[in-house]
N, C-alpha and C. Protein backbone atom coordinates (compact mmCIF):
# COMPACT_ATOMS: atom_id res chain seq x y z
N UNK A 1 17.72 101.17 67.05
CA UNK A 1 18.91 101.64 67.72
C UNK A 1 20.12 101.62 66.80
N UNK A 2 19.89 100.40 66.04
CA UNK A 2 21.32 100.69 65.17
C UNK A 2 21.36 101.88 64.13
N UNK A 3 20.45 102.78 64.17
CA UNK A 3 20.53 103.34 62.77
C UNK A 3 20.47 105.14 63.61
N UNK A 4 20.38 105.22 64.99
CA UNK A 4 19.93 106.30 65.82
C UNK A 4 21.03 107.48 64.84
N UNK A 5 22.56 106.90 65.05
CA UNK A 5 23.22 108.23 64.40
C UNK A 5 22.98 108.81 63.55
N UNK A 6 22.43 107.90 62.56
CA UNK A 6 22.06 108.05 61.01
C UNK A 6 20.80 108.92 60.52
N UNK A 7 19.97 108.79 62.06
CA UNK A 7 18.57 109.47 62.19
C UNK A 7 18.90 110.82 62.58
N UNK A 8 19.57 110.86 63.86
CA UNK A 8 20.09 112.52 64.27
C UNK A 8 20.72 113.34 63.10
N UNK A 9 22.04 112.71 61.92
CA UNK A 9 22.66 113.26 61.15
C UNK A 9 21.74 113.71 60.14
N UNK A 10 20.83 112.83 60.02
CA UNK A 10 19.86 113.15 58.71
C UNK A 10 18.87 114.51 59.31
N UNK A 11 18.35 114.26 60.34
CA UNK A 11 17.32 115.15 60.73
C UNK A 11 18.09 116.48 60.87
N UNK A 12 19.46 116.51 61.66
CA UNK A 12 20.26 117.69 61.95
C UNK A 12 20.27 118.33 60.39
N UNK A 13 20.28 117.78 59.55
CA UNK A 13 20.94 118.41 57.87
C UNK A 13 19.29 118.79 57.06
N UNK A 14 18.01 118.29 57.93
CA UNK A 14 17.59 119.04 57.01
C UNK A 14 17.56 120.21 57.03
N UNK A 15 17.24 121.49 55.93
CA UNK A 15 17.04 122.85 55.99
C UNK A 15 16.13 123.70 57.09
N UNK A 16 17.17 124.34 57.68
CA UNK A 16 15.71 125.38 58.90
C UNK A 16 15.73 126.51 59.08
N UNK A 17 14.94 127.22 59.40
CA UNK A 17 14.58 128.59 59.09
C UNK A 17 13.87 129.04 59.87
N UNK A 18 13.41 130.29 60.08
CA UNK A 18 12.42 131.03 60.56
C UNK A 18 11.16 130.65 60.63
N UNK A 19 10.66 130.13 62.05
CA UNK A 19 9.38 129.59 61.15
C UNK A 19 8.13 130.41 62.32
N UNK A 20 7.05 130.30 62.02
CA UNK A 20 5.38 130.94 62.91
C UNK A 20 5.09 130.01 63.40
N UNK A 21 4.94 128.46 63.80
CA UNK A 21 4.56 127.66 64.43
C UNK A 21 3.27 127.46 64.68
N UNK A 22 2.66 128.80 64.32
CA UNK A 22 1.27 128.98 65.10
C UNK A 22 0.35 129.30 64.49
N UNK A 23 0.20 129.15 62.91
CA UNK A 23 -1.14 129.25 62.07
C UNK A 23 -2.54 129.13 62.51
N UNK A 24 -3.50 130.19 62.68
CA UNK A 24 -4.51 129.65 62.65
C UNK A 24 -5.05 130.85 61.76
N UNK A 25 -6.20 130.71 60.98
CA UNK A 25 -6.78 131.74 60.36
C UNK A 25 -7.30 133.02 61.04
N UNK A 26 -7.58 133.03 62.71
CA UNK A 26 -7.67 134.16 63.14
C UNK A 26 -6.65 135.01 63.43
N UNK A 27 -5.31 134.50 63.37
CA UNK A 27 -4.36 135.68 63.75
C UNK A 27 -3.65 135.98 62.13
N UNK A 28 -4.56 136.31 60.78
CA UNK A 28 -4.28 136.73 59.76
C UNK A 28 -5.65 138.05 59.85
N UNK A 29 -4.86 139.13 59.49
CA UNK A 29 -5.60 139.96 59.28
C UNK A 29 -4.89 140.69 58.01
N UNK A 30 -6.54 140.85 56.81
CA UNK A 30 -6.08 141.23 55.51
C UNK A 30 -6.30 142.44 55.25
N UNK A 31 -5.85 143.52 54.46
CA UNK A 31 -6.58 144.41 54.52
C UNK A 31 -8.08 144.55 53.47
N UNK A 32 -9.19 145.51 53.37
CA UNK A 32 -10.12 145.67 52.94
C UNK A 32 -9.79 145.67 51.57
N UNK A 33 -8.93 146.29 51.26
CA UNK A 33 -8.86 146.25 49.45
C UNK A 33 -7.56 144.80 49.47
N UNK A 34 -7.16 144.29 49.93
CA UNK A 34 -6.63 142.66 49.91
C UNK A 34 -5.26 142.96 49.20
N UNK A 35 -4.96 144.24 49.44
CA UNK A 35 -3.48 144.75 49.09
C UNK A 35 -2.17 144.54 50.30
N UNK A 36 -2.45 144.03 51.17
CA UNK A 36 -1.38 143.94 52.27
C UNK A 36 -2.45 142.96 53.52
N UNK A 37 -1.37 141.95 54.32
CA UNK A 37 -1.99 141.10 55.29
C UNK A 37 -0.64 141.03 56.07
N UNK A 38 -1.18 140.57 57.30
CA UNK A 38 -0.46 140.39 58.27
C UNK A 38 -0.74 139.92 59.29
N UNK A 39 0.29 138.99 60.12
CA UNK A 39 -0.01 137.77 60.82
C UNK A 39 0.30 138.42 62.52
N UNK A 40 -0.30 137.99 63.50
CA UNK A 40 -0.41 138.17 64.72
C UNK A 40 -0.41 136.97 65.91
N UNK A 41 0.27 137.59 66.85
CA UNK A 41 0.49 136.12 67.80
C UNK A 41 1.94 135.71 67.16
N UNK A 42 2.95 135.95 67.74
CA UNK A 42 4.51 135.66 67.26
C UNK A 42 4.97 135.04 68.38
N UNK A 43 4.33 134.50 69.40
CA UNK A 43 4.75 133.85 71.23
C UNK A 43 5.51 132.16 70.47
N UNK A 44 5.14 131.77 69.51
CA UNK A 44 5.70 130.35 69.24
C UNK A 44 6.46 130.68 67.99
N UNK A 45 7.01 131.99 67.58
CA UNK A 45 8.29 131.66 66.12
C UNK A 45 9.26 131.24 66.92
N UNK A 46 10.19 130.63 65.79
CA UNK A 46 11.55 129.75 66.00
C UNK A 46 11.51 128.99 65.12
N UNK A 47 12.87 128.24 65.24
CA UNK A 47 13.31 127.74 64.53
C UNK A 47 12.79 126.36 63.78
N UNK A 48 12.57 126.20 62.24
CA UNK A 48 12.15 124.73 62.28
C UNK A 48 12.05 124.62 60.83
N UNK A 49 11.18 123.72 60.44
CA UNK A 49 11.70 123.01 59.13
C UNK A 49 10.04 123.41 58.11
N UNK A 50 10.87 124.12 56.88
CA UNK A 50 9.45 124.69 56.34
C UNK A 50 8.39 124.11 56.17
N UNK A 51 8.64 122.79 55.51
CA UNK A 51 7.26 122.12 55.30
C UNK A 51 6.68 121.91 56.61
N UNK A 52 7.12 121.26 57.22
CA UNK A 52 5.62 121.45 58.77
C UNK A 52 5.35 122.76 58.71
N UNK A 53 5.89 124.29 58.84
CA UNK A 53 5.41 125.22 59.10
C UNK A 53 4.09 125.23 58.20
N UNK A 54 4.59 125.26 56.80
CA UNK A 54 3.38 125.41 55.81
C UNK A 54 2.32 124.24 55.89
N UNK A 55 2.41 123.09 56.59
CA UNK A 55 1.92 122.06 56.83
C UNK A 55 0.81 122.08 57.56
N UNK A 56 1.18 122.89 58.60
CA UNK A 56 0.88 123.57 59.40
C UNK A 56 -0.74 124.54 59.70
N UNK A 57 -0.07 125.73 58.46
CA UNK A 57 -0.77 126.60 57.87
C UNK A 57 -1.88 125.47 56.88
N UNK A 58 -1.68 124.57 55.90
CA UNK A 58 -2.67 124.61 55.49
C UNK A 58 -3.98 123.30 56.57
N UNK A 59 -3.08 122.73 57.10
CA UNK A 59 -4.03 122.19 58.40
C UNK A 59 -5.30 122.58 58.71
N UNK A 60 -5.14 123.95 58.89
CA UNK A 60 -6.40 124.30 59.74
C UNK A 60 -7.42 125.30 58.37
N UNK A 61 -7.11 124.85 57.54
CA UNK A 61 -7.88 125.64 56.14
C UNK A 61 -8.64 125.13 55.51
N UNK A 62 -9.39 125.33 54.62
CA UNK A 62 -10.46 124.72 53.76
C UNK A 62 -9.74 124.21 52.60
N UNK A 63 -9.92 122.90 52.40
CA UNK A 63 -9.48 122.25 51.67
C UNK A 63 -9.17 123.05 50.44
N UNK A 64 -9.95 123.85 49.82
CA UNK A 64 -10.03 125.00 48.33
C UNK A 64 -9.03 125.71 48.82
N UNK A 65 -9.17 126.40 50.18
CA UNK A 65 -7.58 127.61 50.64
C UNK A 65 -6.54 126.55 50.83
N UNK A 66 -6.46 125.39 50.88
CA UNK A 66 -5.26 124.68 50.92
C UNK A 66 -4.35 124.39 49.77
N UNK A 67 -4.98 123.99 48.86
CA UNK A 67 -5.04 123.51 47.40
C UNK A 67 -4.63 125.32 47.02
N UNK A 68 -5.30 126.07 47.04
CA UNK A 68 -4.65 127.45 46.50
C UNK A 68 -3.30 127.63 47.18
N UNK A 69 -2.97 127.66 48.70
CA UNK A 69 -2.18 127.80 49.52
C UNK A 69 -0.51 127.31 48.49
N UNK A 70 -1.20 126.05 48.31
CA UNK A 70 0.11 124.95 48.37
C UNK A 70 0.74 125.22 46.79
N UNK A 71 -0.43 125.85 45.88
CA UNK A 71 -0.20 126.37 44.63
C UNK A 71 0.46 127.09 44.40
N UNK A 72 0.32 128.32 45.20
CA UNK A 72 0.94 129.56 45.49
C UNK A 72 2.37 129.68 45.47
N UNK A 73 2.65 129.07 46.63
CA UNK A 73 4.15 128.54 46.95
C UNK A 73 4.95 127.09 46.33
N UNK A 74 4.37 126.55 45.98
CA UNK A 74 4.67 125.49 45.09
C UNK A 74 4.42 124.20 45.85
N UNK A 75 4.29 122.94 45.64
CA UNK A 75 3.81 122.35 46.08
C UNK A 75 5.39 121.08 46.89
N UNK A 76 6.10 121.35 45.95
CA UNK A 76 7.38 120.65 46.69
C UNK A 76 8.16 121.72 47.46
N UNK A 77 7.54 123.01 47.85
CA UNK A 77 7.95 123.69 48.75
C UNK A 77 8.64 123.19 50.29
N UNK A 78 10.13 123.45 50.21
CA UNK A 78 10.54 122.40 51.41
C UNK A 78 11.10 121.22 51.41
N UNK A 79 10.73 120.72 49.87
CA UNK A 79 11.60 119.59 49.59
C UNK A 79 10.83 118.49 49.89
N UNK A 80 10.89 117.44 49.21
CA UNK A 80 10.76 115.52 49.23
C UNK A 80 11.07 115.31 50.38
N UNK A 81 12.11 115.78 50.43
CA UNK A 81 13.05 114.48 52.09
C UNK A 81 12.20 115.36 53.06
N UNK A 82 12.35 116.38 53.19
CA UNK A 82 11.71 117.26 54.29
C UNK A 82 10.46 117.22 54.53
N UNK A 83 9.42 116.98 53.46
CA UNK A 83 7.93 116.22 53.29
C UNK A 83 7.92 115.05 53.91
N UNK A 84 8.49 114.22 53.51
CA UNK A 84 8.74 112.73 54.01
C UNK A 84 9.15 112.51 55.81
N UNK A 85 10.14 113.46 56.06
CA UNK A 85 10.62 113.23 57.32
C UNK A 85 9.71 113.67 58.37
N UNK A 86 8.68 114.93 57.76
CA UNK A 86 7.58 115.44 58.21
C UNK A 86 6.58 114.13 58.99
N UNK A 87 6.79 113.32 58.09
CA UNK A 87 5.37 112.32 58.51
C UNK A 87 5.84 111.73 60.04
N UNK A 88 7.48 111.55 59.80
CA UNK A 88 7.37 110.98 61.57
C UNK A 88 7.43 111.73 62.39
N UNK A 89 8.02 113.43 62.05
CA UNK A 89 8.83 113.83 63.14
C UNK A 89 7.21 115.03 63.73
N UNK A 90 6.03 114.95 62.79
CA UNK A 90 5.31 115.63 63.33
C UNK A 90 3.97 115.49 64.60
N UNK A 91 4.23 113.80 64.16
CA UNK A 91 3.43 113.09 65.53
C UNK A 91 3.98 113.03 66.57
N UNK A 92 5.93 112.35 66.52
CA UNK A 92 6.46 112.27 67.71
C UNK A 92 6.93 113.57 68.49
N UNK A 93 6.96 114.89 67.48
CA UNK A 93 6.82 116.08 67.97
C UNK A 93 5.42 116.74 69.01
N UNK A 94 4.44 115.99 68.71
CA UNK A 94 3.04 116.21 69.12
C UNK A 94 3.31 115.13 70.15
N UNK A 95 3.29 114.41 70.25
CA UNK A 95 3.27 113.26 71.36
C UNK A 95 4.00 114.22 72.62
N UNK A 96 5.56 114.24 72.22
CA UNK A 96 6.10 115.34 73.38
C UNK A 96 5.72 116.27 74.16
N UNK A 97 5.35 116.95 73.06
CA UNK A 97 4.21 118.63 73.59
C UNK A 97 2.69 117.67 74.69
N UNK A 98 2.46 116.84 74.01
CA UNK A 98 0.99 116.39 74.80
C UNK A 98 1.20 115.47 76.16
N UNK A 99 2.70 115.01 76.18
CA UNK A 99 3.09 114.28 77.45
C UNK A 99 3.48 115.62 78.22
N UNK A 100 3.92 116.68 77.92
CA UNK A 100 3.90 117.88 79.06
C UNK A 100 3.36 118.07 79.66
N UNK A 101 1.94 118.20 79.46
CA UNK A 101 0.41 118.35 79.63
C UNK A 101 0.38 117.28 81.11
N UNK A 102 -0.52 118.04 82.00
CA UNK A 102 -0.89 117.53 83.27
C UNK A 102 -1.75 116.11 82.36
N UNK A 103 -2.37 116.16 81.78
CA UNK A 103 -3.78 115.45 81.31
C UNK A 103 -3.33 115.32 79.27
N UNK A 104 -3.60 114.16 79.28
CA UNK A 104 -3.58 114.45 77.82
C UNK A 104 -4.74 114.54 76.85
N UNK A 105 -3.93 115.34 75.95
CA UNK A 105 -4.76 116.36 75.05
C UNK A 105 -5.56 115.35 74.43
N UNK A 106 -7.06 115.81 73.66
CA UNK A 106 -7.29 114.93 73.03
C UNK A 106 -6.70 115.24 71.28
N UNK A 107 -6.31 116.55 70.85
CA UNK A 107 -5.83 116.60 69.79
C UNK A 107 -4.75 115.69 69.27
N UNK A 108 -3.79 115.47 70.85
CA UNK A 108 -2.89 114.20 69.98
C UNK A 108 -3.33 112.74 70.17
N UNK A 109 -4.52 112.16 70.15
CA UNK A 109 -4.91 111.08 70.06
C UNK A 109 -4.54 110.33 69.01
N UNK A 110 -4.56 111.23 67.61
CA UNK A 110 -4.32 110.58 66.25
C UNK A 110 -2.98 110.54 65.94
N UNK A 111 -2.11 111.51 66.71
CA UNK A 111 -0.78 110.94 66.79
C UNK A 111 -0.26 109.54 67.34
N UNK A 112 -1.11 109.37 68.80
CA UNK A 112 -0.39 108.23 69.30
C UNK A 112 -1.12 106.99 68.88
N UNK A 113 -2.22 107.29 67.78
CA UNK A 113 -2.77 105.90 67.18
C UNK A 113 -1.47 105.45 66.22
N UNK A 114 -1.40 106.99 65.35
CA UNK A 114 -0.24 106.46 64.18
C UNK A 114 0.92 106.22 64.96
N UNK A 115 1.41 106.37 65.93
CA UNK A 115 2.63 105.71 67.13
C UNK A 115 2.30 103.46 67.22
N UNK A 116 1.50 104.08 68.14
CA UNK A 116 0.63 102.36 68.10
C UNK A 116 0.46 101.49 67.04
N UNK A 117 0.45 102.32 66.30
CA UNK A 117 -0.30 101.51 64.44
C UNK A 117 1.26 101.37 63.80
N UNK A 118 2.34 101.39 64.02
CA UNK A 118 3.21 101.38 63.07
C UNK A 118 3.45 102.67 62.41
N UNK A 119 2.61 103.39 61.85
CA UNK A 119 2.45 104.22 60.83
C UNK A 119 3.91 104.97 61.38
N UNK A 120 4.28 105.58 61.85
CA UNK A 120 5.33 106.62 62.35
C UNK A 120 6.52 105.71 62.31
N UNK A 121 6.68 104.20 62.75
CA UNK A 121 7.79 103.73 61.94
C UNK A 121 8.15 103.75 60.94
N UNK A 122 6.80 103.04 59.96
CA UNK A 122 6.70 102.64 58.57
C UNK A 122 7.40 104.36 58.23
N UNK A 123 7.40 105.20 58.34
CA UNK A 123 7.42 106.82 57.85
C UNK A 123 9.07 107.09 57.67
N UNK A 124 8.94 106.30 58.87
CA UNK A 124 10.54 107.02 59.50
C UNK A 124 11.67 105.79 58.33
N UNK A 125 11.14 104.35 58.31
CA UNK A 125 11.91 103.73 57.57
C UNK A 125 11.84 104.06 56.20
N UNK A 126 10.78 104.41 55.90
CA UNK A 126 11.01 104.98 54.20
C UNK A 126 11.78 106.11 53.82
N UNK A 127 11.57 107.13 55.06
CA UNK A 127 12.63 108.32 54.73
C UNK A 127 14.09 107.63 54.80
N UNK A 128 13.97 106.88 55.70
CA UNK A 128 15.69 106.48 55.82
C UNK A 128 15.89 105.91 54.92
N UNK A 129 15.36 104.93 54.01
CA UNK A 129 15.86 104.14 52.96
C UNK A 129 14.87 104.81 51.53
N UNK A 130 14.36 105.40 51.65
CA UNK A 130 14.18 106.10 50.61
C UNK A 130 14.69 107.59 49.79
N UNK A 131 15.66 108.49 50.74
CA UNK A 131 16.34 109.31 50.23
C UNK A 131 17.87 108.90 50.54
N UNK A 132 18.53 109.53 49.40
CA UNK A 132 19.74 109.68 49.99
C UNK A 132 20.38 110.62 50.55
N UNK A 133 21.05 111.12 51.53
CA UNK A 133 21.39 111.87 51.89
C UNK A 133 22.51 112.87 51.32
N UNK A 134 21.71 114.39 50.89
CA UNK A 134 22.59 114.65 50.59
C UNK A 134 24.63 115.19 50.57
C-alpha cells in the first residue's frame, strides 16, 4: 500500500500503442509465394503495452518460430522496464479476465499459482526497485 502511487505512476508512463491482443497462428494468413501476410480476427485490438503484445504472439509458437520471431524484431523490443513489468501485470491481468468468467478457466491456473507462490510480488518488487523511472 505504501508504494500504490508509485505503482499507478510507473505503470501509467510505460509506452502504449496499438496493440492485436489476440495472436494465435490461425488468424495469420500468408500468401503462397510468402510475399505478403495478414492477420484476421481484430474483435480484441486496443490499447496496450508492446512487449505483452509480442509476448503474446510468441506464446502460442514453436519455440524455433519464437526464437526467429523475437530475432526479427529485436529482442529488447519494448524495452527492460516494460519486459520486467510484464511479469506482474500479465498474470494479474489474467486473473481479472478469469474472475469474469461464471467458472474459472483452467488456462489461468498458472497465473494464480504464481499469485499464491509470491512469484507476481517478487516481479512487481524488482521492477519497482530495479528500474528507475524515467
Amino acid at each position: 500500500r505504501k508504494r500504490f502511487a508509485e505503482i499507478r505512476r510507473r505503470i501509467a508512463g510505460l509506452p502504449r500503442t496499438l496493440t492485436y491482443n489476440d495472436f494465435y497462428w490461425t488468424n495469420l494468413v500468408v500468401a503462397r509465394d510468402l510475399s505478403s501476410a495478414m492477420m484476421l480476427d481484430f474483435n480484441l485490438l486496443g490499447k496496450g503495452y508492446v512487449y505483452s503484445d509480442l509476448h503474446n504472439v510468441t506464446s502460442s509458437l514453436s519455440p524455433e518460430a519464437a526464437a526467429t520471431f523475437w530475432r526479427e524484431y529485436g529482442e529488447d523490443f519494448g524495452g527492460e522496464e516494460e519486459k520486467a513489468a510484464h511479469a506482474f501485470l500479465s498474470p494479474l491481468v489474467g486473473l481479472v479476465v478469469a474472475c469474469e468468467r461464471k467458472s474459472f478457466p483452467r488456462w489461468a491456473e498458472p497465473a494464480l499459482a504464481e499469485l499464491k507462490g509470491g512469484a507476481v510480488l517478487d516481479s512487481l518488487t524488482g521492477w519497482l526497485d530495479g528500474f528507475c523511472p524515467s
